[in-house]
Protein backbone atom coordinates (compact mmCIF):
# COMPACT_ATOMS: atom_id res chain seq x y z
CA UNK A 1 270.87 107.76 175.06
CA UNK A 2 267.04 108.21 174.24
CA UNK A 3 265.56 111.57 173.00
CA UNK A 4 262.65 112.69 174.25
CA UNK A 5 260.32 115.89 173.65
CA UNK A 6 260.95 118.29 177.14
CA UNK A 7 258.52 119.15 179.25
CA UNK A 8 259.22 123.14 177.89
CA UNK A 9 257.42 122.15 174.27
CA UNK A 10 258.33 124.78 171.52
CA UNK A 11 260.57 122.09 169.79
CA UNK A 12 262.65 121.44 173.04
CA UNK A 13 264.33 117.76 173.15
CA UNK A 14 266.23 116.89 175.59
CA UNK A 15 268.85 113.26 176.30
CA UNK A 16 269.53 112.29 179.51
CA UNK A 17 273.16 111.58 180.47
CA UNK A 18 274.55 108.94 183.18
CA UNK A 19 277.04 109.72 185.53
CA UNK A 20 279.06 107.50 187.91
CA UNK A 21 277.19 106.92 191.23
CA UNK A 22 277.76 108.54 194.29
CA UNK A 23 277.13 108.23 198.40
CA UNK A 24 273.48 110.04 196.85
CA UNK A 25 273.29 106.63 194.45
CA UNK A 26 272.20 106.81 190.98
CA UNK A 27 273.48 110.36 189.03
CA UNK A 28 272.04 111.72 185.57
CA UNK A 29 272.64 115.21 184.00
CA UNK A 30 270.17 116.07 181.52
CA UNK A 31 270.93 118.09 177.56
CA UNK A 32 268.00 119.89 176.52
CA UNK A 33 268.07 121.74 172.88
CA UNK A 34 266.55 122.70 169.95
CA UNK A 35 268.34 123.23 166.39
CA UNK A 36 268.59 126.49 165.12
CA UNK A 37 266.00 126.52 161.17
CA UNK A 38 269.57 127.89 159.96
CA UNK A 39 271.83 125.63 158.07
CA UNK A 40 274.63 125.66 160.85
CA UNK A 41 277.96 123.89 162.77
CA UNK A 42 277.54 126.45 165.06
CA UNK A 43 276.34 125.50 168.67
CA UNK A 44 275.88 127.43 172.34
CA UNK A 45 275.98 125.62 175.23
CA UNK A 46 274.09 126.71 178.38
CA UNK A 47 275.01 126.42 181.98
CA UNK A 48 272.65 126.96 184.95
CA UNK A 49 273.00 128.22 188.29
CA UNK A 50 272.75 127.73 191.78
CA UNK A 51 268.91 126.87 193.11
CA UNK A 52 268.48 126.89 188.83
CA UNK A 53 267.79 125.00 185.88
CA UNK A 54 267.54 125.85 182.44
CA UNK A 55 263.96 127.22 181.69
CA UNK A 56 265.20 130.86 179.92
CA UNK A 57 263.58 129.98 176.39
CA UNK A 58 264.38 133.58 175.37
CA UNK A 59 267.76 132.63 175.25
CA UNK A 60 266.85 129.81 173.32
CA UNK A 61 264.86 131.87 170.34
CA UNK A 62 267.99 134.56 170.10
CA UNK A 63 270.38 132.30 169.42
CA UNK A 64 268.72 130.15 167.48
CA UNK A 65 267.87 133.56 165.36
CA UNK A 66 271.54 134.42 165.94
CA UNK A 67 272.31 130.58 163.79
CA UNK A 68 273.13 129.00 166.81
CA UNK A 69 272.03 125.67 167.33
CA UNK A 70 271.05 125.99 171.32
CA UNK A 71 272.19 123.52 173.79
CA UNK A 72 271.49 123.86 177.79
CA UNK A 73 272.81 121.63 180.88
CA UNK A 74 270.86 120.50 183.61
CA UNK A 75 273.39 119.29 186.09
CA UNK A 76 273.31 116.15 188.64
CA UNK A 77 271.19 117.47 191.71
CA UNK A 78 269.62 119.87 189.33
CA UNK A 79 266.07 120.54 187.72
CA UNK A 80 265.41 117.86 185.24
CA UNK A 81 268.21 115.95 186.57
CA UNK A 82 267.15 116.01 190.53
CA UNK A 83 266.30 112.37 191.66
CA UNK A 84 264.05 111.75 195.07
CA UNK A 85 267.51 110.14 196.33
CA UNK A 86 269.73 113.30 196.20
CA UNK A 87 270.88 115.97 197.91
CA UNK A 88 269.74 118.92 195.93
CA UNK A 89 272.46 120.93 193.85
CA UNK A 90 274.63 119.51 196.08
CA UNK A 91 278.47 118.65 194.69
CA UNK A 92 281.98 118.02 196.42
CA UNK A 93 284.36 119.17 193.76
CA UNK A 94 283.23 121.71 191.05
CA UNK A 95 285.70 119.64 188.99
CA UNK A 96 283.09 116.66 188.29
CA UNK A 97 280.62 119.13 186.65
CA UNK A 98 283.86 118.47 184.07
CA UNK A 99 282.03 115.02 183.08
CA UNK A 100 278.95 116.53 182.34
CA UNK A 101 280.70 118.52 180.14
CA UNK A 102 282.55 116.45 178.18
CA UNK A 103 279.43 114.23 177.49
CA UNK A 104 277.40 116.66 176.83
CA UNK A 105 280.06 118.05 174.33
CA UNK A 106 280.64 114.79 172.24
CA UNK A 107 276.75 114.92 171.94
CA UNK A 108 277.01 117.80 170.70
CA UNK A 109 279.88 117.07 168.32
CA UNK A 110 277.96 114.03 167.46
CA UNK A 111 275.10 115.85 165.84
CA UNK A 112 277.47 117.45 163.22
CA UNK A 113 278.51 121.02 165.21
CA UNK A 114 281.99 122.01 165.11
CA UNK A 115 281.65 125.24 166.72
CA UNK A 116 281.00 125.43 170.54
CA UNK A 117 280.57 128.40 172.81
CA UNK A 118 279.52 127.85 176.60
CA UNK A 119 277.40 130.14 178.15
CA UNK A 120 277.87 129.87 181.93
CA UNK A 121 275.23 131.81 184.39
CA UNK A 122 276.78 132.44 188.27
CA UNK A 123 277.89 129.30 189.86
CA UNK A 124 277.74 128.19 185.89
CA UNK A 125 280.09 130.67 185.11
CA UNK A 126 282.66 129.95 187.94
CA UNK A 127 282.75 125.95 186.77
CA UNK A 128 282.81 126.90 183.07
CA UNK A 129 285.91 129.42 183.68
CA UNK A 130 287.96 126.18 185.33
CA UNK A 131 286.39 123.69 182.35
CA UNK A 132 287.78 126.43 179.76
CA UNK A 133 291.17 126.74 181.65
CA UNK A 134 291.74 123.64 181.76
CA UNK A 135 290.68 121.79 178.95
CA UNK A 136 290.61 124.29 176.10
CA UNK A 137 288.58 122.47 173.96
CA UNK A 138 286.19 125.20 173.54
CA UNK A 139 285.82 128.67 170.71
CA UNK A 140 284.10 131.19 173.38
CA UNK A 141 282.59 131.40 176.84
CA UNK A 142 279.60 133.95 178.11
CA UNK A 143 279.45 134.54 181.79
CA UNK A 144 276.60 135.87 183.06
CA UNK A 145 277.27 137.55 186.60
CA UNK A 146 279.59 134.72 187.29
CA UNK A 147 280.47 133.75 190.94
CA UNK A 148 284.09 134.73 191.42
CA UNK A 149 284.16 135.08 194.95
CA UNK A 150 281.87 134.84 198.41
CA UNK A 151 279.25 137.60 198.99
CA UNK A 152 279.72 137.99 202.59
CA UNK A 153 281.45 140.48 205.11
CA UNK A 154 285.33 140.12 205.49
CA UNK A 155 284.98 139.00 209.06
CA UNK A 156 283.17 136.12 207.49
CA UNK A 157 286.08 135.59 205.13
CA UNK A 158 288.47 135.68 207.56
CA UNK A 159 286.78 132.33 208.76
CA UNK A 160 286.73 130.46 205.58
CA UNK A 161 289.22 127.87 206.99
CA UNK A 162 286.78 126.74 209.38
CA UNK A 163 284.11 126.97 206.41
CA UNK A 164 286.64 124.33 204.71
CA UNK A 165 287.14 122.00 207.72
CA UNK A 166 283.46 121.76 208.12
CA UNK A 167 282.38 120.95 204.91
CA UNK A 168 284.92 118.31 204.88
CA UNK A 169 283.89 116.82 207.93
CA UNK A 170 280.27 117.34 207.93
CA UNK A 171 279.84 118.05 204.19
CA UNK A 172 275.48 117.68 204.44
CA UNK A 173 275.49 119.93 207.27
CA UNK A 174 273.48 123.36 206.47
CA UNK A 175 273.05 126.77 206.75
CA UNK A 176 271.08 129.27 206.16
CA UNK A 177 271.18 130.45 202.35
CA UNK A 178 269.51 132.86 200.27
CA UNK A 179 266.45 135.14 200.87
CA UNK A 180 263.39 134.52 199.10
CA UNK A 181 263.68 138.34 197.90
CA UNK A 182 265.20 137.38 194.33
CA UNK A 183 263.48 134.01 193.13
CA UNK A 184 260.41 136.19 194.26
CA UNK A 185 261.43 139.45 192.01
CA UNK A 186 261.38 137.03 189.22
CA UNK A 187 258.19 134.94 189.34
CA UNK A 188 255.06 135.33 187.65
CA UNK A 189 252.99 134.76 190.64
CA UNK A 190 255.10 137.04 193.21
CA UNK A 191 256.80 140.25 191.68
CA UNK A 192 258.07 139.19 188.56
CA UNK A 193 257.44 137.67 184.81
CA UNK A 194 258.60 134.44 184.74
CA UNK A 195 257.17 131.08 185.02
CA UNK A 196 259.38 128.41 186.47
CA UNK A 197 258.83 124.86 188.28
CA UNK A 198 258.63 126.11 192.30
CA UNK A 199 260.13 122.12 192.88
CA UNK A 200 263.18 122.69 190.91
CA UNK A 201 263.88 126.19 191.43
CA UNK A 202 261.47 126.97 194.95
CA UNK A 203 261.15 130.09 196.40
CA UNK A 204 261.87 129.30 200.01
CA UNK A 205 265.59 127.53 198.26
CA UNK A 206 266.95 124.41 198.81
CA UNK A 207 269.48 124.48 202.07
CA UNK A 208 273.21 125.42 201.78
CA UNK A 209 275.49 122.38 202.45
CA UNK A 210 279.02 122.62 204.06
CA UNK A 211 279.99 120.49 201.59
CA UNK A 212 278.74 122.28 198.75
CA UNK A 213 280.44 125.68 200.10
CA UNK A 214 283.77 123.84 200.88
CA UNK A 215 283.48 123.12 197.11
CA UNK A 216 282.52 126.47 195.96
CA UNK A 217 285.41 128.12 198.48
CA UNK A 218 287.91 125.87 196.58
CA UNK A 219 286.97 126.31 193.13
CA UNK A 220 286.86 130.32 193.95
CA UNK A 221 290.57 130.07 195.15
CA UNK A 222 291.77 128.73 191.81
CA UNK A 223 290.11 131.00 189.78
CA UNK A 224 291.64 133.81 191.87
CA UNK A 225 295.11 132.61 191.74
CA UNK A 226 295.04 133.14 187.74
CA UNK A 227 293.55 131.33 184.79
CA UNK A 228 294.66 130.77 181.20
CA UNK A 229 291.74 130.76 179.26
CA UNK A 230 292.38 131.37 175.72
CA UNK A 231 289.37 131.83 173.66
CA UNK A 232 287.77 135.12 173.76
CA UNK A 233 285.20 135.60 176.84
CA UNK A 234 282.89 137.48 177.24
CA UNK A 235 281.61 138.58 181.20
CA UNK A 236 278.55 140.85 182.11
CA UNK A 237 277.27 141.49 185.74
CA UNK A 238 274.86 144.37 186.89
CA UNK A 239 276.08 148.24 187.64
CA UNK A 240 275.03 147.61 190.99
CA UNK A 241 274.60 145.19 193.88
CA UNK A 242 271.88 145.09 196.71
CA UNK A 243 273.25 143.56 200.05
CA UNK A 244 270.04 144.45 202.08
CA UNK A 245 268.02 141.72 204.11
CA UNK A 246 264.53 143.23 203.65
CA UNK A 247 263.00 143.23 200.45
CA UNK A 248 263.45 147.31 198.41
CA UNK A 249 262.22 147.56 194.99
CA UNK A 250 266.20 148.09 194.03
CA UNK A 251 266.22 144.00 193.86
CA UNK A 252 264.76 144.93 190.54
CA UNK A 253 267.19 146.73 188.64
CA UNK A 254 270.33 145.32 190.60
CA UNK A 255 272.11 142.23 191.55
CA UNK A 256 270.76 140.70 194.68
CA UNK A 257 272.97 137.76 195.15
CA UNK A 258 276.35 138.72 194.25
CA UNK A 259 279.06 141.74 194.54
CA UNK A 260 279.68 143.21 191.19
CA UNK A 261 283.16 144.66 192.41
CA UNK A 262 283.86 140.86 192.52
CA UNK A 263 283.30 140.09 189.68
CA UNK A 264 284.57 143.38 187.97
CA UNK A 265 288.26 142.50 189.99
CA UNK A 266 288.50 138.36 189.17
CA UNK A 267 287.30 139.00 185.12
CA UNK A 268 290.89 140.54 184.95
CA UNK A 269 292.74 137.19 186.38
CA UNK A 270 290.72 134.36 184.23
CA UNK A 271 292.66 134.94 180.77
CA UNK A 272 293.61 137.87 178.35
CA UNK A 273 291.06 137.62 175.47
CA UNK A 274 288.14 139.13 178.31
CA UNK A 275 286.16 141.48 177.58
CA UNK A 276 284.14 143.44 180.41
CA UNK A 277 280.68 144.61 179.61
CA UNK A 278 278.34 146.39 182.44
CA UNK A 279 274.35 145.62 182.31
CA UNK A 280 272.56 149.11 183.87
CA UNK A 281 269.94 148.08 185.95
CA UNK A 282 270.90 143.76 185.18
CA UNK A 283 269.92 141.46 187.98
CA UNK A 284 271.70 138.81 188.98
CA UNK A 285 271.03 136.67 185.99
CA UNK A 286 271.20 139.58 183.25
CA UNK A 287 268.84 137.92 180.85
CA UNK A 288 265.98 137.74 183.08
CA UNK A 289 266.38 141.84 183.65
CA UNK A 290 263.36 143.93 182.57
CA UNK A 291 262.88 143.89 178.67
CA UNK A 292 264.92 146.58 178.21
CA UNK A 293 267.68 146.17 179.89
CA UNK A 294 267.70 142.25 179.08
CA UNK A 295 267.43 143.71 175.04
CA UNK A 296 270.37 145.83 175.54
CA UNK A 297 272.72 142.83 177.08
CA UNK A 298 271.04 140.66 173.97
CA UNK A 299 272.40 143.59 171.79
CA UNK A 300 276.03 144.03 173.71
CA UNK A 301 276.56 139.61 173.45
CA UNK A 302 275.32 139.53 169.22
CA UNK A 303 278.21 142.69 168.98
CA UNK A 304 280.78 140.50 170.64
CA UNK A 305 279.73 137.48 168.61
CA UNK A 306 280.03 139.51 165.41
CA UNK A 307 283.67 141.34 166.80
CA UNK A 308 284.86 137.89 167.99
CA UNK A 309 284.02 136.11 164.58
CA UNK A 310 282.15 133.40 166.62
């Protein structure tokens, strides 16, 4: 595996990862870090999104402040790891994020850490919670609005069945996804303060395949039928959700994507070492929240660090 210097600078490497082929052909994941100046065996391990890709360098420099030598995913379909052959963020079974994981976690080994936390942001936070379940190989997991469960009306959830069938039988079929109301509340160039590559995280968002929702309908099931994580976990989501079409300044200072009662119900089912912490004014992904509200949820995750002994 060659290291190179990422494209992010600041003393950002990153190792890209092979993964078995697939019907899309050739799959990679990609690790991207930098070592905390600290002499540590300590080590975080970030997971992305959906539509997402690690680019949050803030995270980065507080744990890395924190002595926490930083570690971030980009998975196969995703960001750095997209090829002109794929499907984008597209997967059949949550499950094979699993060998990402694992490699990813050897690397990390590798390079002399003992300690790992994951860190696992929406989608990230729903395939972390099954990794953590079931292979327990891990000392503490972050989940950062995690996605427990669909964000859609109950007639639609009366229908998942047929959600299920089709994504099994036409699994690159689409649908309509996500409005362009949150990547644009975030962006430098729209209504927002970030920079972030439009190609690997675009505006419009990449299409929503059957197959991909069959996957995420699945993997939602398990988790709600009762985990057994044991290390401590921490979850934080938003005081508030915005389920509005049109674009209201309230996609600001709220979650735009998913249902914080959601979240709030499934944190009690994943394991009994959870503790439940509530962002005022988060959006969806808490640490890209206005500075003070993103300070605050920096403050609340060091406290559970400290509490936790991780």
């Amino acid at each position: 595996m060659k290291e190179e210097e990422d494209y992010l600078g600041k003393g950002f490497k990153d190792i890209t990862i092979k993964l078995p082929y697939d019907t899309d052909g050739e799959q990679v994941a990609t690790l991207v870090y930098r070592k905390s100046n600290q002499d540590t065996k300590k080590a975080i391990l970030y997971v992305h999104g959906f539509i997402d890709y690690f680019f949050q360098t803030e995270l980065a420099d507080k744990f890395n402040d924190w002595g926490y030598n930083f570690y971030a995913i980009d998975l196969r379909k995703y960001g750095r790891s997209l090829l002109p052959n794929h499907h984008p963020n597209y997967i059949s079974n949550i499950h094979l994020y699993f060998e990402e994981f694992d490699k990813s976690i050897s690397i990390i080994k590798e390079q002399g850490n003992e300690s790992i936390i994951m860190m696992g942001h929406s989608t990230g936070g729903l395939s972390t919670s099954l990794y953590a379940h079931h292979k327990k190989n891990i000392d503490g997991l972050i989940l950062n609005s995690p996605f427990f469960d669909l964000n859609v009306p109950p007639a639609l959830k009366k229908i998942t069945p047929l959600f299920l069938a089709l994504g099994k039988i036409f699994p690159y079929l689409t649908m309509d996804g996500l409005t362009e109301h949150y990547p644009k509340s975030l962006h430098k160039d729209y209504k927002g303060e970030w920079d972030f590559k439009d190609e690997w995280k675009p505006i419009k968002n990449f299409p929503t395949f059957f197959g991909w929702l069959r996957a995420i309908i699945t993997a939602q099931k398990e988790l709600q039928n009762g985990l057994n994580i044991e290390c401590p976990t921490l979850v934080l989501y938003s005081d508030k959700s915005y389920k509005g079409k049109k674009w209201d300044d309230i996609i600001k200072i709220s979650d735009g994507v998913l249902d914080v009662d959601h979240i709030k119900k499934y944190a009690d089912v994943i394991g009994n070492k959870v503790t439940k912490i509530e962002i005022k004014d988060g959006v969806h992904d808490i640490i890209l929240s206005t500075k003070p509200v993103r300070d605050n949820a920096y403050s609340e995750i060091k406290k559970w660090l400290e509490k936790s002994k991780l």
